[in-house]
C-alpha atoms as a PDB file:
ATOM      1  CA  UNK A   1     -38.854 -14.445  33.015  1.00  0.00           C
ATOM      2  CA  UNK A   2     -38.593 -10.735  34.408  1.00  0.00           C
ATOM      3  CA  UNK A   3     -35.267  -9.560  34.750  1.00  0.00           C
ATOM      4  CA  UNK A   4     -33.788  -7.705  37.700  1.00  0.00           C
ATOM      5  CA  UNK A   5     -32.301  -4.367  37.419  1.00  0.00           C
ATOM      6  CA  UNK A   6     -29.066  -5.754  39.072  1.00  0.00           C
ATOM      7  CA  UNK A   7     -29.536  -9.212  36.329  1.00  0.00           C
ATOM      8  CA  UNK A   8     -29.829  -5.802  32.934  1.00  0.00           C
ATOM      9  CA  UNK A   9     -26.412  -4.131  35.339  1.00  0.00           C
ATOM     10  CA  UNK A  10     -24.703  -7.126  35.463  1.00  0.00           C
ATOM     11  CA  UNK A  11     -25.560  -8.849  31.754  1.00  0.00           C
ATOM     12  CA  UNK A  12     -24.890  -5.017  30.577  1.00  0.00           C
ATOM     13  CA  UNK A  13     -21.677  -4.766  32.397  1.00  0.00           C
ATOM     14  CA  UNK A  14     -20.391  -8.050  31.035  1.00  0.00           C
ATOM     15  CA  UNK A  15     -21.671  -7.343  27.747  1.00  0.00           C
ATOM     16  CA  UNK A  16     -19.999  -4.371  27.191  1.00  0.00           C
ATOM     17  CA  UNK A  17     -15.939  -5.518  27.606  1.00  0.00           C
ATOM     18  CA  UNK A  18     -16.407  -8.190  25.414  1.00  0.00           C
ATOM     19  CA  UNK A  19     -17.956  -5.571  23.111  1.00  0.00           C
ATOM     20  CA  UNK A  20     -14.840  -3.586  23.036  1.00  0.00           C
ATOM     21  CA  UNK A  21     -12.513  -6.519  23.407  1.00  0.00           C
ATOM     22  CA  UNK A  22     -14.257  -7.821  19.933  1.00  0.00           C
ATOM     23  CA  UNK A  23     -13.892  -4.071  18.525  1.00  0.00           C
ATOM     24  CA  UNK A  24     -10.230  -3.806  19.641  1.00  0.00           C
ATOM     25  CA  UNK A  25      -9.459  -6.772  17.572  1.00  0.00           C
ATOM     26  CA  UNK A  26     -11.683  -5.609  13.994  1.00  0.00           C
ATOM     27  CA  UNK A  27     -10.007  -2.141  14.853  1.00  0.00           C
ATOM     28  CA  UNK A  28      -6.946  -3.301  12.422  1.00  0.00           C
ATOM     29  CA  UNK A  29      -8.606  -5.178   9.513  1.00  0.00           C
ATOM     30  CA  UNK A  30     -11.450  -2.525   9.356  1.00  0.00           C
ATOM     31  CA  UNK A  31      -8.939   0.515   9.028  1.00  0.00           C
ATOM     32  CA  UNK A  32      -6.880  -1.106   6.577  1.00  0.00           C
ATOM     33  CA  UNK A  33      -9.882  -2.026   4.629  1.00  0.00           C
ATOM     34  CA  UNK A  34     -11.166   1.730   4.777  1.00  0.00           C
ATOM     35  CA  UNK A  35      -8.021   2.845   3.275  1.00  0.00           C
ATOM     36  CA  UNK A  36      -7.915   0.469   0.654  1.00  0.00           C
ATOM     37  CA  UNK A  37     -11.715   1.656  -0.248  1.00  0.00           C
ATOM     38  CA  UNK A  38     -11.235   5.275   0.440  1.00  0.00           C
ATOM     39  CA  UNK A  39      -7.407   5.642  -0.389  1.00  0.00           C
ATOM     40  CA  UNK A  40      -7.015   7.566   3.064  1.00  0.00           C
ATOM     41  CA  UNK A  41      -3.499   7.914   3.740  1.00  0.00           C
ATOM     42  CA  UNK A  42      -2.082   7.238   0.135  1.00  0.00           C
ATOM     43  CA  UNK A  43      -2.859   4.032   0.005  1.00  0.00           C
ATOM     44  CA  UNK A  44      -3.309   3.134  -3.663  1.00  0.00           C
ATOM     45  CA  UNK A  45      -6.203   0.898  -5.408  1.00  0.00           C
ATOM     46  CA  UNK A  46      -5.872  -2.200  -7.413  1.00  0.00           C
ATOM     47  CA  UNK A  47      -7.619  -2.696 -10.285  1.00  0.00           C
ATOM     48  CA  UNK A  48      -8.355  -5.471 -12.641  1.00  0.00           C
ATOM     49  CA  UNK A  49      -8.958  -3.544 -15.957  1.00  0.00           C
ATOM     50  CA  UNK A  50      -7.370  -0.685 -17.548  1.00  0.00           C
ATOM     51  CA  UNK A  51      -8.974   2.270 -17.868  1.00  0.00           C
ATOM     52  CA  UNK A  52     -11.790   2.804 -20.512  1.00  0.00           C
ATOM     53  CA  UNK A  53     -10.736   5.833 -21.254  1.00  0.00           C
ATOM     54  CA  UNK A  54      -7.692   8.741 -21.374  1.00  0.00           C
ATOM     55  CA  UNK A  55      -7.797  12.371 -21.197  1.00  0.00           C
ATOM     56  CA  UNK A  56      -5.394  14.768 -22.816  1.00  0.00           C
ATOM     57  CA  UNK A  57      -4.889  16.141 -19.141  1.00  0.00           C
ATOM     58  CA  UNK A  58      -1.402  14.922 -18.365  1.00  0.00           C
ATOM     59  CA  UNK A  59       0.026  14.092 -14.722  1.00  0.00           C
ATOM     60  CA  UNK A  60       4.135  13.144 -13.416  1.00  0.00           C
ATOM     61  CA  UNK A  61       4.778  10.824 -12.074  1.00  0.00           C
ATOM     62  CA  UNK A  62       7.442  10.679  -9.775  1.00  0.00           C
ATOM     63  CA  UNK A  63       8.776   6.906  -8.343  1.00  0.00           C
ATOM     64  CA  UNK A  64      11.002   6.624  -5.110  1.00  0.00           C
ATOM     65  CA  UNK A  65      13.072   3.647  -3.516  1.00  0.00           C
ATOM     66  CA  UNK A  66      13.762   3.067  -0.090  1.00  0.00           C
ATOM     67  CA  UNK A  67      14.969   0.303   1.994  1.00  0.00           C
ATOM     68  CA  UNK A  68      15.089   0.030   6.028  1.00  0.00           C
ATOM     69  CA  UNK A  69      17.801  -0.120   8.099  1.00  0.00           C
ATOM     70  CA  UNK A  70      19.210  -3.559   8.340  1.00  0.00           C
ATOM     71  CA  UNK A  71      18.428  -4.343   4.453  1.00  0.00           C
ATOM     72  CA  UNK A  72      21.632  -4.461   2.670  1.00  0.00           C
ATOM     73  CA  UNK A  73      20.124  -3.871  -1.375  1.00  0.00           C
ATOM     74  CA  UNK A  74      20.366  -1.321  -3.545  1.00  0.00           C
ATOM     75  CA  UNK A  75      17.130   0.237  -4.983  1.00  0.00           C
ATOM     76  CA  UNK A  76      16.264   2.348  -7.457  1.00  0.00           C
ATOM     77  CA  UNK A  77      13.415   2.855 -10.432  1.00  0.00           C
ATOM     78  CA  UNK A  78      14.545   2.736 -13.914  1.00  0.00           C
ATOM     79  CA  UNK A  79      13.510   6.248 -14.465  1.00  0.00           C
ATOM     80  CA  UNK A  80      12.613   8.706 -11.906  1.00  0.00           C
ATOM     81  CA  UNK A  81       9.711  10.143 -13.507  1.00  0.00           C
ATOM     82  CA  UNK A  82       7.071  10.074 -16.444  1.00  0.00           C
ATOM     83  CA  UNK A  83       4.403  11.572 -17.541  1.00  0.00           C
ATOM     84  CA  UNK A  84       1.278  10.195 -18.669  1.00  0.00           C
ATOM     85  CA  UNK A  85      -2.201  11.047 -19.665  1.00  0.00           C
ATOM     86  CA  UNK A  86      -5.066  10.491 -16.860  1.00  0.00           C
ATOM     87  CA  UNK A  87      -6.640   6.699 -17.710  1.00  0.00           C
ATOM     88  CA  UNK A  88      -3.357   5.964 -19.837  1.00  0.00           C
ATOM     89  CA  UNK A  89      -1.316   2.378 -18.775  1.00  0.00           C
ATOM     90  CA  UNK A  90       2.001   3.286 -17.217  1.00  0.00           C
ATOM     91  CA  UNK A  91       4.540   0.725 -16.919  1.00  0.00           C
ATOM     92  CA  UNK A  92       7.699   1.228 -14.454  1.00  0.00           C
ATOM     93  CA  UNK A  93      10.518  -0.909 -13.629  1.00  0.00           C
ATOM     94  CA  UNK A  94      12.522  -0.808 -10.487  1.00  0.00           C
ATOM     95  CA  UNK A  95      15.882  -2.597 -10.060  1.00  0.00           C
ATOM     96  CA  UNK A  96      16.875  -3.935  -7.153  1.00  0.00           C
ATOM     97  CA  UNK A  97      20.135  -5.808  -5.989  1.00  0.00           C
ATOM     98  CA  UNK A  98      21.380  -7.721  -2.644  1.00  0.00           C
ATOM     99  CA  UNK A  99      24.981  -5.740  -1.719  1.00  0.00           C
ATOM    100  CA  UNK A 100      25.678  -8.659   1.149  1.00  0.00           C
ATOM    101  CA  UNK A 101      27.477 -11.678   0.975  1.00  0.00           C
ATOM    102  CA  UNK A 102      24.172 -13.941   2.544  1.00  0.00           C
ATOM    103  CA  UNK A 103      20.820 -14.094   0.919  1.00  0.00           C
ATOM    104  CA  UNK A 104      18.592 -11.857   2.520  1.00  0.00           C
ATOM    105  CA  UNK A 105      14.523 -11.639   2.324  1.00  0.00           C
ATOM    106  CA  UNK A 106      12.712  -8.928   2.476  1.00  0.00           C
ATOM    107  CA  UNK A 107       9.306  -7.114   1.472  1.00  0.00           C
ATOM    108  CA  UNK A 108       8.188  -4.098   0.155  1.00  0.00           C
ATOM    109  CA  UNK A 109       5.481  -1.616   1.231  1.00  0.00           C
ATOM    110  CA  UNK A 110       4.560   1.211  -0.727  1.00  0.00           C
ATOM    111  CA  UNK A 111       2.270   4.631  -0.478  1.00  0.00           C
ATOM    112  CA  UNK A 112       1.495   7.404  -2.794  1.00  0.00           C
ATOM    113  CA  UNK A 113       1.765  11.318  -1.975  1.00  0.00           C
ATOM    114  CA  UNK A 114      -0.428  13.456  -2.009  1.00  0.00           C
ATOM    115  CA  UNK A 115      -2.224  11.345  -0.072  1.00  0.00           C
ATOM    116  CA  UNK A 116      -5.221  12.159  -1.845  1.00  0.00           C
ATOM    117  CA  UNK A 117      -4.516  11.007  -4.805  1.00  0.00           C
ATOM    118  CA  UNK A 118      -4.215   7.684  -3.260  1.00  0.00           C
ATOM    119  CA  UNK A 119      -7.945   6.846  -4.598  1.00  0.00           C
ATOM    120  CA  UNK A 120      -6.794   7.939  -8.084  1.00  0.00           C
ATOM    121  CA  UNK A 121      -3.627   5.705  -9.017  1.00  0.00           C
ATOM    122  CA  UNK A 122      -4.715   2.498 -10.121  1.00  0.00           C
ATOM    123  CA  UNK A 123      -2.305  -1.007 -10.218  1.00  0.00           C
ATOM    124  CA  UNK A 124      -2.907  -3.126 -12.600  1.00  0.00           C
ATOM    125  CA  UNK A 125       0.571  -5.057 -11.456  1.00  0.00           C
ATOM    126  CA  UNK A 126       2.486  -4.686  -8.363  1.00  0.00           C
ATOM    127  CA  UNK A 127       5.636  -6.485  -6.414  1.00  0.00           C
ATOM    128  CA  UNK A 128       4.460  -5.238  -3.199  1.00  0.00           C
ATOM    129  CA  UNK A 129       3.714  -7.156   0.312  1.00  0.00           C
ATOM    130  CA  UNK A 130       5.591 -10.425  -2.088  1.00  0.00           C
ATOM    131  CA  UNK A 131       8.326 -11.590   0.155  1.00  0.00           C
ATOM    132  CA  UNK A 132      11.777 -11.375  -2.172  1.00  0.00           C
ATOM    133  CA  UNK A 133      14.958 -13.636  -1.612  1.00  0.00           C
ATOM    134  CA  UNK A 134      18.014 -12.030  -3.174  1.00  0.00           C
ATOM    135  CA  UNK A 135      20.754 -14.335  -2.682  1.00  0.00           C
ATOM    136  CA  UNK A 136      24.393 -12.434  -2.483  1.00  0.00           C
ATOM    137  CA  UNK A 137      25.049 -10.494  -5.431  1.00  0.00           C
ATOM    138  CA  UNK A 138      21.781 -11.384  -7.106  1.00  0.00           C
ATOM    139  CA  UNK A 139      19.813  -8.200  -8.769  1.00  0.00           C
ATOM    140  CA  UNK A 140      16.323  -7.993  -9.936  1.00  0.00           C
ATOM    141  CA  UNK A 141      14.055  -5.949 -12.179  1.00  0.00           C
ATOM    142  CA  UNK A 142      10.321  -5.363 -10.492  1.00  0.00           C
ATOM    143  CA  UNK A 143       7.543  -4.160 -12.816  1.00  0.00           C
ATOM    144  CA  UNK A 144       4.751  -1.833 -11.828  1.00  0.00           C
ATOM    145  CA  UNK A 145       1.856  -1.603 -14.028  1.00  0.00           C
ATOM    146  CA  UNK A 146      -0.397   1.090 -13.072  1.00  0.00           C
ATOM    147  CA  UNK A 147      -2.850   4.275 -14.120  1.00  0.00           C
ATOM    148  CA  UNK A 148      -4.298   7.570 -12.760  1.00  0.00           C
ATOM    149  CA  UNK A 149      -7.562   7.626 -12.878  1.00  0.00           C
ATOM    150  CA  UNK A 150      -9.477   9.701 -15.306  1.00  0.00           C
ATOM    151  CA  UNK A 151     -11.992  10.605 -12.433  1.00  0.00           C
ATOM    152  CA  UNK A 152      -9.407  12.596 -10.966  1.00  0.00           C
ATOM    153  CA  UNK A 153     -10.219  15.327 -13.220  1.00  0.00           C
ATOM    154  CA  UNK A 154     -13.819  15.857 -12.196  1.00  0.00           C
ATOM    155  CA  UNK A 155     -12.539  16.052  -8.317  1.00  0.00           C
ATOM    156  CA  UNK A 156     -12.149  19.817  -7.203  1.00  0.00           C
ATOM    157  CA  UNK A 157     -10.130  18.599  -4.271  1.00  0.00           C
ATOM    158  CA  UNK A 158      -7.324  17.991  -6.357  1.00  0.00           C
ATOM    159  CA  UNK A 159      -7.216  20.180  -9.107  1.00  0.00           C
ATOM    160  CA  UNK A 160      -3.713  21.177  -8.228  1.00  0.00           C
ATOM    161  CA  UNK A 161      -2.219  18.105  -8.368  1.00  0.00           C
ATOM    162  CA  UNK A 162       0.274  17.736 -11.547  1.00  0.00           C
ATOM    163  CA  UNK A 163       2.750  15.351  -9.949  1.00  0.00           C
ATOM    164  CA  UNK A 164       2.606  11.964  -7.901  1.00  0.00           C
ATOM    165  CA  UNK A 165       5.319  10.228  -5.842  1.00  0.00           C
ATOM    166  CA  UNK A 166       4.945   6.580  -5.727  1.00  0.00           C
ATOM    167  CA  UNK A 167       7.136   5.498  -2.915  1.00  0.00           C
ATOM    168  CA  UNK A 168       8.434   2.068  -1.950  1.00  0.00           C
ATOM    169  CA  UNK A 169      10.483   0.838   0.769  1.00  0.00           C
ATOM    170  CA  UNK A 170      11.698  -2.964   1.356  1.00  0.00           C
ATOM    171  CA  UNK A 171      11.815  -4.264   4.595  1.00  0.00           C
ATOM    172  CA  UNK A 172      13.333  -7.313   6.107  1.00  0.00           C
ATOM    173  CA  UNK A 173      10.650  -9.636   6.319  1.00  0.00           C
ATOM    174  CA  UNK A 174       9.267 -10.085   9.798  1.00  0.00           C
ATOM    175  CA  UNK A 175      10.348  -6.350  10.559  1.00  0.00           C
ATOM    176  CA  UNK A 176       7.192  -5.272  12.472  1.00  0.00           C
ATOM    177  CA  UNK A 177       6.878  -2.259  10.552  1.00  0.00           C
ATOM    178  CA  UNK A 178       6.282  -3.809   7.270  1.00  0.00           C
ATOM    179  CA  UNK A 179       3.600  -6.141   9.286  1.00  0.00           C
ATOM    180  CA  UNK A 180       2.143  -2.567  10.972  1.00  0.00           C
ATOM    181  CA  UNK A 181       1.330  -1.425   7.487  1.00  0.00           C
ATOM    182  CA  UNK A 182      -0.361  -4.632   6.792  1.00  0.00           C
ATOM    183  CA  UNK A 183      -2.385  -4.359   9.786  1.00  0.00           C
ATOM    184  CA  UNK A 184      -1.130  -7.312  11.883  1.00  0.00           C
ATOM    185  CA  UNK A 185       1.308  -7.299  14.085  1.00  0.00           C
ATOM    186  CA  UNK A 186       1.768 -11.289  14.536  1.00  0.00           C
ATOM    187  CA  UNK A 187       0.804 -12.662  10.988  1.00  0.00           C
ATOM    188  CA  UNK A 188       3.998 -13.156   8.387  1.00  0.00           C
ATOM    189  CA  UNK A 189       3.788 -10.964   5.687  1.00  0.00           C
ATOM    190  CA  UNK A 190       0.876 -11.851   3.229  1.00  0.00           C
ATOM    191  CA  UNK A 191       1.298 -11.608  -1.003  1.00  0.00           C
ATOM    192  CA  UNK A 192      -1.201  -8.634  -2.126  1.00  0.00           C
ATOM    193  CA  UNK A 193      -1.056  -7.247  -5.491  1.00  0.00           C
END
């Protein structure tokens, strides 16, 4: 079968939206999995071993609590900062409590500045993108078990670094910002560690 210019225009010219259509929709899922790989934009890794080993280099780190508008809690970490030895196990709690007089659910997000550290800080434990039902009055303690990477020490790029913010914010669940930063605008809220 020989095929026509106009047959190669048209197959090409058909070809090509459902190309980008198809590109348009791994746009979302393929960003968020660069920055989970890369760390791009302070987003944090997970890991599923401690480090295997610590430096004497020491790092602070700093924790911060947010909630959106519309979420009637309190929030705040146990202790606003600590500091800890690249590689060594840090363990943070946050405390959290429902102000309203109806239960209320909501989720919580998180990034870390400078964002690039974000390939550095390592959680072992996390109560982030877990939907949370606080029922009027209730209160809650939320661990976070996490490291900095000992790698960080051999990176030029951020020799200057000597503090790190780890930053949550709860949202009400289906808020479409919380779902933004998960990378779907339609899907509930999914559990991540």
């Amino acid at each position: 079968m020989v095929m026509t210019k106009t047959t190669r225009f048209g197959l090409i010219a058909a070809f090509v939206p459902l190309a980008m259509l198809g590109a348009s929709y791994a746009a979302v899922p393929l960003y968020q999995l660069f920055c989970q790989v890369t760390g791009y934009g302070g987003t944090t890794q997970v890991a599923t071993a401690a480090a295997s080993t610590v430096l004497s280099r020491t790092i602070q780190v700093r924790f911060d609590a947010n909630v959106a508008p519309g979420v009637p809690w309190s929030f705040k970490p146990e202790k606003p900062v600590v500091s800890l030895k690249l590689g060594e196990n840090g363990l943070a709690f946050y405390t959290v409590k429902n102000e309203s007089d109806r239960p209320v659910t909501a989720v919580a997000t998180y990034n870390v500045t400078p964002h690039k550290v974000g390939p550095y800080f390592q959680k072992l434990e996390c109560f982030c993108f877990q939907d949370r039902t606080l029922q009027p009055g209730e209160s809650m303690e939320l661990p976070v078990i996490f490291y900095v990477d000992p790698a960080l020490a051999t990176d030029r790029n951020v020799d200057e670094v000597t503090e790190v913010t780890l930053s949550y914010t709860f949202f009400a669940v289906g808020d479409k910002a919380i779902q933004a930063s998960q990378g779907d605008l339609t899907a509930p809220p999914v559990a991540n560690p």
